[in-house]
C-alpha atoms as a PDB file:
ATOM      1  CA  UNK A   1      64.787  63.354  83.955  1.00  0.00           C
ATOM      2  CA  UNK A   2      66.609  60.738  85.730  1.00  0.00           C
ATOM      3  CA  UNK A   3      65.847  59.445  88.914  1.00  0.00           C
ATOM      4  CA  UNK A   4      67.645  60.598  92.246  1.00  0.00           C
ATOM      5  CA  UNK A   5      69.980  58.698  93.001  1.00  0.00           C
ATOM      6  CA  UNK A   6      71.587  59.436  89.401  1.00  0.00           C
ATOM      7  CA  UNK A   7      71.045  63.011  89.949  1.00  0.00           C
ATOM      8  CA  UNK A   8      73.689  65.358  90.726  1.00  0.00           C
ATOM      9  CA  UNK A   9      73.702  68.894  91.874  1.00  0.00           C
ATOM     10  CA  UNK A  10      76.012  71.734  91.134  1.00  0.00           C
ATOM     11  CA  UNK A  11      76.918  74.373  92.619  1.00  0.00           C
ATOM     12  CA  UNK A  12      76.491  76.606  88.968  1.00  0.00           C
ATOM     13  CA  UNK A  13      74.579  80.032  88.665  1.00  0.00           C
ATOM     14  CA  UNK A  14      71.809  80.129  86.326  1.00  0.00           C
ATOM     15  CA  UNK A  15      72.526  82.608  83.636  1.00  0.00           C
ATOM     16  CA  UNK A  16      68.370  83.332  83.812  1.00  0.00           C
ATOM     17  CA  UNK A  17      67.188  83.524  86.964  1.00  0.00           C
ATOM     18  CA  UNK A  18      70.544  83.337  89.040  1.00  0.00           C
ATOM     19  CA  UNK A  19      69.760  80.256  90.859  1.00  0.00           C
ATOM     20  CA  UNK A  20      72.288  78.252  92.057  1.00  0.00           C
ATOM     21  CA  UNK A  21      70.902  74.978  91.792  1.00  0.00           C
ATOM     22  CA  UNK A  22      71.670  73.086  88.712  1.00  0.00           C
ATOM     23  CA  UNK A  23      70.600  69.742  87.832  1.00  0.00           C
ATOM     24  CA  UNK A  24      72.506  67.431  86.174  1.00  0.00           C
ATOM     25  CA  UNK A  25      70.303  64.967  83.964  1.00  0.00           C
ATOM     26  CA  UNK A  26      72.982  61.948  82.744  1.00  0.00           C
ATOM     27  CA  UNK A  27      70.345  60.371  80.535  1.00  0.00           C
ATOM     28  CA  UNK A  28      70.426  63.408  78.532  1.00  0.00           C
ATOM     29  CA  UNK A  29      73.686  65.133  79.103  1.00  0.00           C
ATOM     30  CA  UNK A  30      72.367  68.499  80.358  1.00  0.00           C
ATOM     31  CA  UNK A  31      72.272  70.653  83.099  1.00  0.00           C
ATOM     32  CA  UNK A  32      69.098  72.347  83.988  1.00  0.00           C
ATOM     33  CA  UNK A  33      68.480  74.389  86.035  1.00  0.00           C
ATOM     34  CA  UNK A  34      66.045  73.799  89.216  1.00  0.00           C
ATOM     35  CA  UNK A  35      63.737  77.004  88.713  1.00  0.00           C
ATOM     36  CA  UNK A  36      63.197  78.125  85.743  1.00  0.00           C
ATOM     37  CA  UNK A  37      64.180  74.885  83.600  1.00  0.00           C
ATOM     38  CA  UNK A  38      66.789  76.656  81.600  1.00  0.00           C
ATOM     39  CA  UNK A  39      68.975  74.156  79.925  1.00  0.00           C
ATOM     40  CA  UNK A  40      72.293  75.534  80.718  1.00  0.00           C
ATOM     41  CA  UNK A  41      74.381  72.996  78.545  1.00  0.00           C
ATOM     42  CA  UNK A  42      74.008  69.746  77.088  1.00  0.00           C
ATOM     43  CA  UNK A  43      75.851  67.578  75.214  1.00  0.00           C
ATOM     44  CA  UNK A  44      77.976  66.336  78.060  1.00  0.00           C
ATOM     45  CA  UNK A  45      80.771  63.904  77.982  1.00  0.00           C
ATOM     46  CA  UNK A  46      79.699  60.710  80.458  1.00  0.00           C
ATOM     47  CA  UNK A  47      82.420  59.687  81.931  1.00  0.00           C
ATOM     48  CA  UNK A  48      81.014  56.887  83.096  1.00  0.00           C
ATOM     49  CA  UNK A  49      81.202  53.193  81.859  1.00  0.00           C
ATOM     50  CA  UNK A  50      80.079  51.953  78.282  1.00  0.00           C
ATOM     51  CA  UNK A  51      78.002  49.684  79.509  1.00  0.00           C
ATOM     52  CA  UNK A  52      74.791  49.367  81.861  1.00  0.00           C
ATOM     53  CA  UNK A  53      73.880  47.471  84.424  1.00  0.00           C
ATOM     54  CA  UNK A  54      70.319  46.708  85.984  1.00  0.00           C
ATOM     55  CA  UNK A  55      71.481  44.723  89.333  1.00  0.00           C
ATOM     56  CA  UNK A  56      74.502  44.856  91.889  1.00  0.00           C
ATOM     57  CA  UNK A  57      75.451  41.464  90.714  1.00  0.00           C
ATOM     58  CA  UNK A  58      75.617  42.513  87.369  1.00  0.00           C
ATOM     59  CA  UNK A  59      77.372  44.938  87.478  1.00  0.00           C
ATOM     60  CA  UNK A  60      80.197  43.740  89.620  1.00  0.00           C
ATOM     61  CA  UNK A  61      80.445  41.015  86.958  1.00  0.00           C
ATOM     62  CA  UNK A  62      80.903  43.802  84.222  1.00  0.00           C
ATOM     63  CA  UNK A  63      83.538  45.595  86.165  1.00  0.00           C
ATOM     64  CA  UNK A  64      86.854  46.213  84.188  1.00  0.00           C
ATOM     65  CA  UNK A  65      89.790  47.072  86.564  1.00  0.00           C
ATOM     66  CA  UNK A  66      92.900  45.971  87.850  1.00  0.00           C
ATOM     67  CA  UNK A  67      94.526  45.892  91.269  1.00  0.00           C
ATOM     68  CA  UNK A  68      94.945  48.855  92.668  1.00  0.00           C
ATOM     69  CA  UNK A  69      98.482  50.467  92.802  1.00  0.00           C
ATOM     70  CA  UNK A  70     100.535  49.884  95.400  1.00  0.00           C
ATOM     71  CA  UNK A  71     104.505  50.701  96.098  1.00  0.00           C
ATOM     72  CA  UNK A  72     105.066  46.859  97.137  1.00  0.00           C
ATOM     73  CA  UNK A  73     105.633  45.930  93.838  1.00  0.00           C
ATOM     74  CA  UNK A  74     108.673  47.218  91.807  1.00  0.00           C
ATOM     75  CA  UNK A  75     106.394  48.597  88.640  1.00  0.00           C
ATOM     76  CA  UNK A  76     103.230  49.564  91.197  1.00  0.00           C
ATOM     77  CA  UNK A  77     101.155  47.554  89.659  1.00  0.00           C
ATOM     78  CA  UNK A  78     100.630  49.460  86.383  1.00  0.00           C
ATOM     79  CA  UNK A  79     102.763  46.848  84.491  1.00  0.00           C
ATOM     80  CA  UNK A  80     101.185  44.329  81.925  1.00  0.00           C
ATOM     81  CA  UNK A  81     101.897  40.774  81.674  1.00  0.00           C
ATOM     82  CA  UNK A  82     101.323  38.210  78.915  1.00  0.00           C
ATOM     83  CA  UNK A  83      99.978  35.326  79.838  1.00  0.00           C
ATOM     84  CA  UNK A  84     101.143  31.756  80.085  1.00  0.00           C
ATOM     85  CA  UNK A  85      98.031  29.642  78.920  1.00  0.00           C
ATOM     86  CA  UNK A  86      98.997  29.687  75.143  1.00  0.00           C
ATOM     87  CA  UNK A  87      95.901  30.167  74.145  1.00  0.00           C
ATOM     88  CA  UNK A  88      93.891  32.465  72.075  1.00  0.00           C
ATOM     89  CA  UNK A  89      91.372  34.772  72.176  1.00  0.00           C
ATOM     90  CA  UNK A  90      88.891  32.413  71.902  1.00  0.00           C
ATOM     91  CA  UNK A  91      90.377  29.570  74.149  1.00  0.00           C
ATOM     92  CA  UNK A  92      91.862  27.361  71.289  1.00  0.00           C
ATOM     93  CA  UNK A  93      95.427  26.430  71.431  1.00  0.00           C
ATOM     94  CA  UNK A  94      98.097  28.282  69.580  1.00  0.00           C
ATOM     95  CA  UNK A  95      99.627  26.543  67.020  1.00  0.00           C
ATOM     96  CA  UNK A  96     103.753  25.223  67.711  1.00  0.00           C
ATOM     97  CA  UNK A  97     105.121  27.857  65.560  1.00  0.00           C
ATOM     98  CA  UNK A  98     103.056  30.614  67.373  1.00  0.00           C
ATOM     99  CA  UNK A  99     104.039  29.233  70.612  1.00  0.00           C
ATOM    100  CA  UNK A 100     107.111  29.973  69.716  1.00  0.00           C
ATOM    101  CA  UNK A 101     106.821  33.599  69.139  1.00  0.00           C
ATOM    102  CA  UNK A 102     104.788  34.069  72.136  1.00  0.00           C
ATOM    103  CA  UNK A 103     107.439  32.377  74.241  1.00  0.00           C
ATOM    104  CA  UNK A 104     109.762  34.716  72.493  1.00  0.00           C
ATOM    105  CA  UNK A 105     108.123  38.371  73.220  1.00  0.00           C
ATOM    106  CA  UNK A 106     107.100  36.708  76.701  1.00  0.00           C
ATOM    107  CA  UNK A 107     110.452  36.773  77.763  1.00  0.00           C
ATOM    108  CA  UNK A 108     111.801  40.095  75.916  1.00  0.00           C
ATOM    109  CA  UNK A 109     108.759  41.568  77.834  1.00  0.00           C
ATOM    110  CA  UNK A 110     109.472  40.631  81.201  1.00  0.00           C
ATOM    111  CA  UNK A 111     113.289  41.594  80.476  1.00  0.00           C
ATOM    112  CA  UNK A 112     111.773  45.226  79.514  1.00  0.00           C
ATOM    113  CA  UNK A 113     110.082  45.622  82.842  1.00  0.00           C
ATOM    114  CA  UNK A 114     113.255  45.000  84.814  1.00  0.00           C
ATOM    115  CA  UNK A 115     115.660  46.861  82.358  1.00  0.00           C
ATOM    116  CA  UNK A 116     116.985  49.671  84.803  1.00  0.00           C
ATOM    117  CA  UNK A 117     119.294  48.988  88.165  1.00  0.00           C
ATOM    118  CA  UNK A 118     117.207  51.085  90.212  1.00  0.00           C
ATOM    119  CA  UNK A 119     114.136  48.264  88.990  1.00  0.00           C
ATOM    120  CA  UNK A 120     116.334  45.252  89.873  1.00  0.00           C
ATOM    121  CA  UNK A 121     117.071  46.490  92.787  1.00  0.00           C
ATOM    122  CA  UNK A 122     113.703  47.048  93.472  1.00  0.00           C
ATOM    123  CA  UNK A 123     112.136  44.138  92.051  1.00  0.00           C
ATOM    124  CA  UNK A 124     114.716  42.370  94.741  1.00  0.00           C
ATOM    125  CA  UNK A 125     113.648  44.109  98.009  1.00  0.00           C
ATOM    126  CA  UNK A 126     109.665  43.611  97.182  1.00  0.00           C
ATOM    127  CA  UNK A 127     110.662  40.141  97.001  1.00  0.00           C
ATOM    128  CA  UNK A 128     112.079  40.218 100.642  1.00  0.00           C
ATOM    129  CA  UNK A 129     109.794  42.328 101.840  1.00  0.00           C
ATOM    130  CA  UNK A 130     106.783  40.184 101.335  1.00  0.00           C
ATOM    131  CA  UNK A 131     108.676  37.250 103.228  1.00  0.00           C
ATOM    132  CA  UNK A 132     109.600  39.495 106.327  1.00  0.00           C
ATOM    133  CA  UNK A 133     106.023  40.649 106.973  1.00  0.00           C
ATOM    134  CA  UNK A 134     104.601  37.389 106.137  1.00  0.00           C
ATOM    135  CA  UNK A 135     106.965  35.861 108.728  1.00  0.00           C
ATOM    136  CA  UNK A 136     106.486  38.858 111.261  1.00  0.00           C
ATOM    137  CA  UNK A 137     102.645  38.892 110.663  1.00  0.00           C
ATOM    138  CA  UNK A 138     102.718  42.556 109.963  1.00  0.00           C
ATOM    139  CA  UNK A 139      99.383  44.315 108.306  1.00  0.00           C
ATOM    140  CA  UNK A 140      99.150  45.554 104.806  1.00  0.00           C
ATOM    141  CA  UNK A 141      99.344  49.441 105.498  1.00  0.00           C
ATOM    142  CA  UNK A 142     102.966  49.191 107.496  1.00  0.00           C
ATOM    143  CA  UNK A 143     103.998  46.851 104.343  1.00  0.00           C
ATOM    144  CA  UNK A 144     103.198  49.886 102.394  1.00  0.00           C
ATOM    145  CA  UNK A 145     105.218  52.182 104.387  1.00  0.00           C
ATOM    146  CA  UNK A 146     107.861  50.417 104.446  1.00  0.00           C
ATOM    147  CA  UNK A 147     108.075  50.449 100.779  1.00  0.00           C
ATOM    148  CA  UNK A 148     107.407  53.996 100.611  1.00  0.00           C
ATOM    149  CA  UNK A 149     110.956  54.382 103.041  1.00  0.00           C
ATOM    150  CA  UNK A 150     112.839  52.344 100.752  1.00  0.00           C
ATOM    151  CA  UNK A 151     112.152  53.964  98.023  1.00  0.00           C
ATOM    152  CA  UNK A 152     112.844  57.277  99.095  1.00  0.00           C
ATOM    153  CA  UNK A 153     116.323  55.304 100.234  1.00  0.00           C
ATOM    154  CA  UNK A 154     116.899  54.461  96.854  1.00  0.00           C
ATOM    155  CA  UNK A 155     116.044  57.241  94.605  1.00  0.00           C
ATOM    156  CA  UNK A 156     118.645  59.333  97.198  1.00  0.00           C
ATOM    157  CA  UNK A 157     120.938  56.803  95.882  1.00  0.00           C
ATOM    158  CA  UNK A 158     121.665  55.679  99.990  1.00  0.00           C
ATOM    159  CA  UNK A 159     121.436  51.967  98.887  1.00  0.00           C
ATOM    160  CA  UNK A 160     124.589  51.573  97.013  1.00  0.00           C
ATOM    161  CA  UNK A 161     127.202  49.950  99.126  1.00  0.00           C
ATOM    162  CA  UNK A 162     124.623  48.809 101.280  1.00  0.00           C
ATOM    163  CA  UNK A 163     122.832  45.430 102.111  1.00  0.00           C
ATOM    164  CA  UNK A 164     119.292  45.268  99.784  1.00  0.00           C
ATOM    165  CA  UNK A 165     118.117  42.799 103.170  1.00  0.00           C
ATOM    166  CA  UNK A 166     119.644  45.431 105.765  1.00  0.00           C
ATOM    167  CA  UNK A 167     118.052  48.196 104.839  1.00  0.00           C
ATOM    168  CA  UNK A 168     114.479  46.746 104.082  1.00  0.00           C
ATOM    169  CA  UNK A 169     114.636  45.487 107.275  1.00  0.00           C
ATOM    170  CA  UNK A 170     115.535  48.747 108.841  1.00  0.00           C
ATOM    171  CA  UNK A 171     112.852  50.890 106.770  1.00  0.00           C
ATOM    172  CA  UNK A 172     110.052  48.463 107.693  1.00  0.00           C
ATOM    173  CA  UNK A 173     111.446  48.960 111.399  1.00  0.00           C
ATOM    174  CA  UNK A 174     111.265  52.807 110.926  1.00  0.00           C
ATOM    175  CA  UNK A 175     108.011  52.125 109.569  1.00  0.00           C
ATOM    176  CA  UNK A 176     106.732  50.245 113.055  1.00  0.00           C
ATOM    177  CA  UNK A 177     108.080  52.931 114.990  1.00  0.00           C
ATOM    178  CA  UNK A 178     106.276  55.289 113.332  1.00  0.00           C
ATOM    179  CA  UNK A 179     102.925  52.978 113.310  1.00  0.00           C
ATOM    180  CA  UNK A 180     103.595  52.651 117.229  1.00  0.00           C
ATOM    181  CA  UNK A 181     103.853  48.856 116.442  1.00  0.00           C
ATOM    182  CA  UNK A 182     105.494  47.212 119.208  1.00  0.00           C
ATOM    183  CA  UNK A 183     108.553  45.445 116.957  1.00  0.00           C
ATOM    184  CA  UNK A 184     112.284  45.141 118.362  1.00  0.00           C
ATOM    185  CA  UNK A 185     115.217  44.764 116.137  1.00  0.00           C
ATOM    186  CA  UNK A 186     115.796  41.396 117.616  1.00  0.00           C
ATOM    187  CA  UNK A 187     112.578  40.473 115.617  1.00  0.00           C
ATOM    188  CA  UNK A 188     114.390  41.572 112.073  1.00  0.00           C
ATOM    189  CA  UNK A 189     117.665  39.706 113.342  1.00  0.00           C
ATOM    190  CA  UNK A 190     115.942  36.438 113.792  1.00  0.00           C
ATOM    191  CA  UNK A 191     114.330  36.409 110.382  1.00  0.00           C
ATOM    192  CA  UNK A 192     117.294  37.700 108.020  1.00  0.00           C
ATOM    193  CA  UNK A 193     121.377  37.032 107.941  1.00  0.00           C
ATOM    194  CA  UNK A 194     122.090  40.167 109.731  1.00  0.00           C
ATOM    195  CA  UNK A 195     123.649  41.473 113.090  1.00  0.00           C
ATOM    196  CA  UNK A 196     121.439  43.656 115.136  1.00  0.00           C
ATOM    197  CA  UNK A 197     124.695  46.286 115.139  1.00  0.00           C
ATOM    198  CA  UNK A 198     124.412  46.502 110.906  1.00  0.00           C
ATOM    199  CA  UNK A 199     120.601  46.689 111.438  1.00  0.00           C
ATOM    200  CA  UNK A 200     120.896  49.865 113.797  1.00  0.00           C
ATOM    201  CA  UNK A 201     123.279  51.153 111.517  1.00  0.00           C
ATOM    202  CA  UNK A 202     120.884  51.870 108.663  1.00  0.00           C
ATOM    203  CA  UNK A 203     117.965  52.439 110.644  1.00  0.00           C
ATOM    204  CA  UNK A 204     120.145  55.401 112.336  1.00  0.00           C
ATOM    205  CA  UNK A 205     121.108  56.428 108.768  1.00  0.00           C
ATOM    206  CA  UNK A 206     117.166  56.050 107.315  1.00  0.00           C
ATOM    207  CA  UNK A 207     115.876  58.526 110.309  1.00  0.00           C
ATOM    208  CA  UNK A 208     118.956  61.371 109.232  1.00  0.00           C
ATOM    209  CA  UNK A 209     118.605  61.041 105.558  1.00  0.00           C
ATOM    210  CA  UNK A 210     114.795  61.133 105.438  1.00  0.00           C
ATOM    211  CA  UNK A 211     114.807  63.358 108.726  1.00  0.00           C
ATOM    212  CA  UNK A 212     112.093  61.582 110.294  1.00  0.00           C
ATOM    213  CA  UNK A 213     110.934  63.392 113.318  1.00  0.00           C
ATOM    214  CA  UNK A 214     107.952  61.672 114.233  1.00  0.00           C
ATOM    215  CA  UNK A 215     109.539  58.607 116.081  1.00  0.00           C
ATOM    216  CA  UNK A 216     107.101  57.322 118.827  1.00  0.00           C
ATOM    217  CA  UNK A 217     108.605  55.954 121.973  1.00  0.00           C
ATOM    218  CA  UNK A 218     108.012  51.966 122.696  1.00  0.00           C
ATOM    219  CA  UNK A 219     105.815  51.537 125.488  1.00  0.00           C
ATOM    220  CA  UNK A 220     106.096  48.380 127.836  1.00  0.00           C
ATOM    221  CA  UNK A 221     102.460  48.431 127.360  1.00  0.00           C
ATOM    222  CA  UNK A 222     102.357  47.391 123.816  1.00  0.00           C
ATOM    223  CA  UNK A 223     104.416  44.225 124.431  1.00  0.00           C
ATOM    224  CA  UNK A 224     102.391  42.897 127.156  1.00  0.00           C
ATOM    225  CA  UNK A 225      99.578  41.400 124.785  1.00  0.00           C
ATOM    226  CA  UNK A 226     102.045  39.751 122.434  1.00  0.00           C
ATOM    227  CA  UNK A 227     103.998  38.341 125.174  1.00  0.00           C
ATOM    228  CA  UNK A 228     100.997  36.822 126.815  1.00  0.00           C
ATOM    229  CA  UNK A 229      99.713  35.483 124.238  1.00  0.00           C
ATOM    230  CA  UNK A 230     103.108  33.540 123.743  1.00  0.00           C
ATOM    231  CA  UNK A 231     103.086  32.549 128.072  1.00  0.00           C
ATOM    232  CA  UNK A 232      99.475  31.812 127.187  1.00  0.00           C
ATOM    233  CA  UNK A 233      98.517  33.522 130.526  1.00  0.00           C
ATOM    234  CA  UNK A 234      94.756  35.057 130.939  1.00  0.00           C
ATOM    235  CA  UNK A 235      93.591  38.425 130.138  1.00  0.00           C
ATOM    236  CA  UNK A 236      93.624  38.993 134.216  1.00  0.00           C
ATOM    237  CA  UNK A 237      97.235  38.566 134.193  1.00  0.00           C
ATOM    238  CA  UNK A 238      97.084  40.897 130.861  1.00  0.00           C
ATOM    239  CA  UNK A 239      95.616  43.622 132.680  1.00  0.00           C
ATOM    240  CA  UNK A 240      97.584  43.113 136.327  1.00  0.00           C
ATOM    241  CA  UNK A 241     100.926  43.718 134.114  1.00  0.00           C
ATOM    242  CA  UNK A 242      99.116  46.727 132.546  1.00  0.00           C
ATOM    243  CA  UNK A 243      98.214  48.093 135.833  1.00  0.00           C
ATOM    244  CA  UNK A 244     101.883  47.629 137.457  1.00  0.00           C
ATOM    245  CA  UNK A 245     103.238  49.036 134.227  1.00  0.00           C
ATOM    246  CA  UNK A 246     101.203  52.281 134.733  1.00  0.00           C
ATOM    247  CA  UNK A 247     102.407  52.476 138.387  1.00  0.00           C
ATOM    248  CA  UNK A 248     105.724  52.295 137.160  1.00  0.00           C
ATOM    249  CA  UNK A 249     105.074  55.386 134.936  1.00  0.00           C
ATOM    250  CA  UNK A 250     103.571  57.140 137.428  1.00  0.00           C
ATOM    251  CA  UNK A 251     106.324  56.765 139.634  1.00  0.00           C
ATOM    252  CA  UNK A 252     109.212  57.328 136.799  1.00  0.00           C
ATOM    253  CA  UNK A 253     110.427  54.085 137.209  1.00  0.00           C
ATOM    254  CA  UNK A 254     110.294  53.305 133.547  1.00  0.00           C
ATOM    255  CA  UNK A 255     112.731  56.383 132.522  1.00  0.00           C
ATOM    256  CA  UNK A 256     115.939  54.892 130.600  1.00  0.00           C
ATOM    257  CA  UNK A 257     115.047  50.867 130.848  1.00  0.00           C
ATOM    258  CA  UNK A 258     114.020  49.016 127.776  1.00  0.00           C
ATOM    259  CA  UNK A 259     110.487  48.023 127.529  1.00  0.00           C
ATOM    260  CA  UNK A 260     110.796  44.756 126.518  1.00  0.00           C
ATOM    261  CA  UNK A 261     112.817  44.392 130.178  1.00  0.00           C
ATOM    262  CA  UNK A 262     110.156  46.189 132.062  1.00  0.00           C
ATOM    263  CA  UNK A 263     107.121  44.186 129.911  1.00  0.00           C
ATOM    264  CA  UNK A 264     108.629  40.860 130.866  1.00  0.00           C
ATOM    265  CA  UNK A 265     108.891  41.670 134.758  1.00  0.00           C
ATOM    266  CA  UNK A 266     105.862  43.561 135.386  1.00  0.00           C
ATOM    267  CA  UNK A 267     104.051  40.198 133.414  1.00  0.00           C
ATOM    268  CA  UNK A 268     106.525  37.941 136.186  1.00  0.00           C
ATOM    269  CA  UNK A 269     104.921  39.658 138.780  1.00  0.00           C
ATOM    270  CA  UNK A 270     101.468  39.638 137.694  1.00  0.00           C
ATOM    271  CA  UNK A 271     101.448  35.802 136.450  1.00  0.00           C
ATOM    272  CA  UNK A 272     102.802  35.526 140.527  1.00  0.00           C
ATOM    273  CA  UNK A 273     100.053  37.376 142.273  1.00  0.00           C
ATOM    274  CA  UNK A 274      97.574  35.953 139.702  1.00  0.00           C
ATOM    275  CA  UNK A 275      98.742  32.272 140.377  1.00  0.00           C
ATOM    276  CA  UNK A 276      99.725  31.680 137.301  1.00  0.00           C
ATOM    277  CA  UNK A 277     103.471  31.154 137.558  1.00  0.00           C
ATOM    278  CA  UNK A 278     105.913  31.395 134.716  1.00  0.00           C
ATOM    279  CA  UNK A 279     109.670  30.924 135.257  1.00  0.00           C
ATOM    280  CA  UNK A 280     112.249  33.669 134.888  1.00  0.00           C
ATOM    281  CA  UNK A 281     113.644  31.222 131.890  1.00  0.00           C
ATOM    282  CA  UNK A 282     109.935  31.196 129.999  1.00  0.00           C
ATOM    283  CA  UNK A 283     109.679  34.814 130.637  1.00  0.00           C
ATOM    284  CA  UNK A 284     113.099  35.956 129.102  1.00  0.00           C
ATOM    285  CA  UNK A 285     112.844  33.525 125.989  1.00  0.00           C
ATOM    286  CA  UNK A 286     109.846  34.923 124.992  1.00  0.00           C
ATOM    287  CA  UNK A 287     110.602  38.479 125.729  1.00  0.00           C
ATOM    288  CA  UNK A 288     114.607  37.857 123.922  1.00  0.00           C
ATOM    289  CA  UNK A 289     116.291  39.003 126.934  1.00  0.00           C
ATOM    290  CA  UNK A 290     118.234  37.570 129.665  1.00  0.00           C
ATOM    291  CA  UNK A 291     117.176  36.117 133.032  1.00  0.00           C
ATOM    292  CA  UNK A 292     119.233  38.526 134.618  1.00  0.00           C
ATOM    293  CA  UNK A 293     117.452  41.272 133.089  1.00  0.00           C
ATOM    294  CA  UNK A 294     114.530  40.280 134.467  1.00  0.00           C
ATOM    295  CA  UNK A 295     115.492  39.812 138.308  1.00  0.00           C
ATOM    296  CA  UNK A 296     117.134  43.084 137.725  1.00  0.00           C
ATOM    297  CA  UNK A 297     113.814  44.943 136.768  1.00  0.00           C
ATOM    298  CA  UNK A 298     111.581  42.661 138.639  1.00  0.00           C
ATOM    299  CA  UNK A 299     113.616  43.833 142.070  1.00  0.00           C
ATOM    300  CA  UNK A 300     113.081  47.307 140.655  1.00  0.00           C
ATOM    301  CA  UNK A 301     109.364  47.294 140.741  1.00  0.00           C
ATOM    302  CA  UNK A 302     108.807  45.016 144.121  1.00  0.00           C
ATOM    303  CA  UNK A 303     111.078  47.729 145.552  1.00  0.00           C
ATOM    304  CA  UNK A 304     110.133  50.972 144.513  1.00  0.00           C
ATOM    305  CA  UNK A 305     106.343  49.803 144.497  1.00  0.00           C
ATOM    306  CA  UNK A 306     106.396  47.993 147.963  1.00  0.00           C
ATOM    307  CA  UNK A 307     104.853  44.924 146.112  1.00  0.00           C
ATOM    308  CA  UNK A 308     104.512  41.479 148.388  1.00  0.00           C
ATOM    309  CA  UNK A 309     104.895  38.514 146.232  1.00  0.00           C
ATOM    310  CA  UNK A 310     105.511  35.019 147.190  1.00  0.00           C
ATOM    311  CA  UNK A 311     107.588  33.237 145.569  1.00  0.00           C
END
């Protein structure tokens, strides 16, 4: 019998006694079972690997797998690639001649991978998409759904006719208003060649064609940590804003007003009562509004909450 930990149990009836407790034994291939010791089969297939391993070190060494499959690559992954070493199997050079060839069926191969429009076209937005969430510092798992909304996108056929760059850009948005990730499309417009009208456009047309219901709403909230971090104000000031945002909710204040508008001037205020002033100018830049927006909102909340600040 094996040991434990290589053990498995079943739930399988005992033709015998009826128990329900079979033990697998690998070593052996059988199941037994755990009362009366009936071998119920044997001669089982191991699906495990060909080889064996007496230490964790060993046998992460012995480990023969790829990269996982993911959708931010045109093939997922699953494609093979010859390399570019020219060497052989052994780690001697290849002769000229046999150069030659391999430089030959290296190139027919990569042409086979990309052979189809819908791959090109793929292969294309994968490329883009790594840059945009490299340059927007966004996390592995909303790069994979925004891959996953493209290519729904394209195997409706909605790309044709389209901008490859405008709609990535608008499927990775969908994909941070699903995630609750506090993005704006002003983020998208500064890092691509496109106008924040074309940008709604397909992210308007990605939420009908997919019908995507589960949209959450942008919170001032969520902004408030990424724009301090760019004022480089203290977590005090972090959690003042917080505070006056909540009041503001509580009060209904924030119905039907952007959040990046309401962020910046609830984070005004707070950097004022915390005495660490930042001008209206520093404030707007960083939020990618207007100064005027944020008098407007910041005479909202002094008003309706009957805050004192000294300017």
């Amino acid at each position: 019998m094996t040991s434990k930990n290589e053990d498995e149990s079943f739930q399988e009836q005992c033709p015998e006694c009826g128990n329900l407790t079979v033990i697998s034994d690998l070593s052996r291939g059988e199941l037994i079972c755990n009362s009366c010791g009936l071998v119920v089969t044997q001669r089982l297939i191991d699906s495990g690997p060909d080889w064996r391993a007496f230490s964790s070190e060993e046998k992460a060494k012995k480990i023969r797998v790829g990269a996982p499959s993911t959708f931010t690559l045109h093939d997922k992954g699953l494609s093979t690639t010859i390399d570019w070493k020219d060497k052989d199997a052994h780690g001697k050079k290849i002769s000229p001649k046999m150069k030659a060839e391999v430089h030959r069926l290296r190139k027919w191969h990569i042409r086979s991978r990309i052979h189809k429009s819908v791959d090109r076209n793929l292969a294309n937005a994968m490329n883009d998409l790594d840059r945009f969430c490299s340059q927007l510092n966004l996390p592995n798992n909303l790069k994979e759904s925004g891959a996953i909304i493209y290519r729904k996108m394209v195997y409706k056929n909605l790309i044709r006719g389209r901008s490859i760059e405008a709609m990535l850009a608008a499927s990775l948005y969908a994909a941070c208003r699903m995630k609750g990730i506090p993005k704006t499309l002003d983020d998208f417009v500064e890092y691509s060649s496109l106008t924040k009208k074309e940008l709604g456009r397909c992210y308007r047309l990605i939420l009908r064609e997919l019908n995507i219901k589960n949209i959450k709403v942008t919170s001032p909230i969520d902004f408030i940590p990424r724009f301090c971090a760019d004022l480089k104000l203290s977590g005090k000031t972090q959690n003042r804003a917080a505070e006056i945002l909540d009041l503001a909710q509580k009060y209904h204040i924030t119905a039907g007003k952007a959040p990046t508008g309401l962020a910046a001037a609830s984070l005004y205020i707070a950097a004022i009562q915390e005495d660490e002033r930042r001008t209206q100018k520093a404030v707007a830049d960083i939020a990618g509004i207007t100064e005027a927006t944020v008098r407007t909102r910041y005479k909202e909340l002094i008003t309706k909450l009957n805050f004192e600040v000294r300017l």
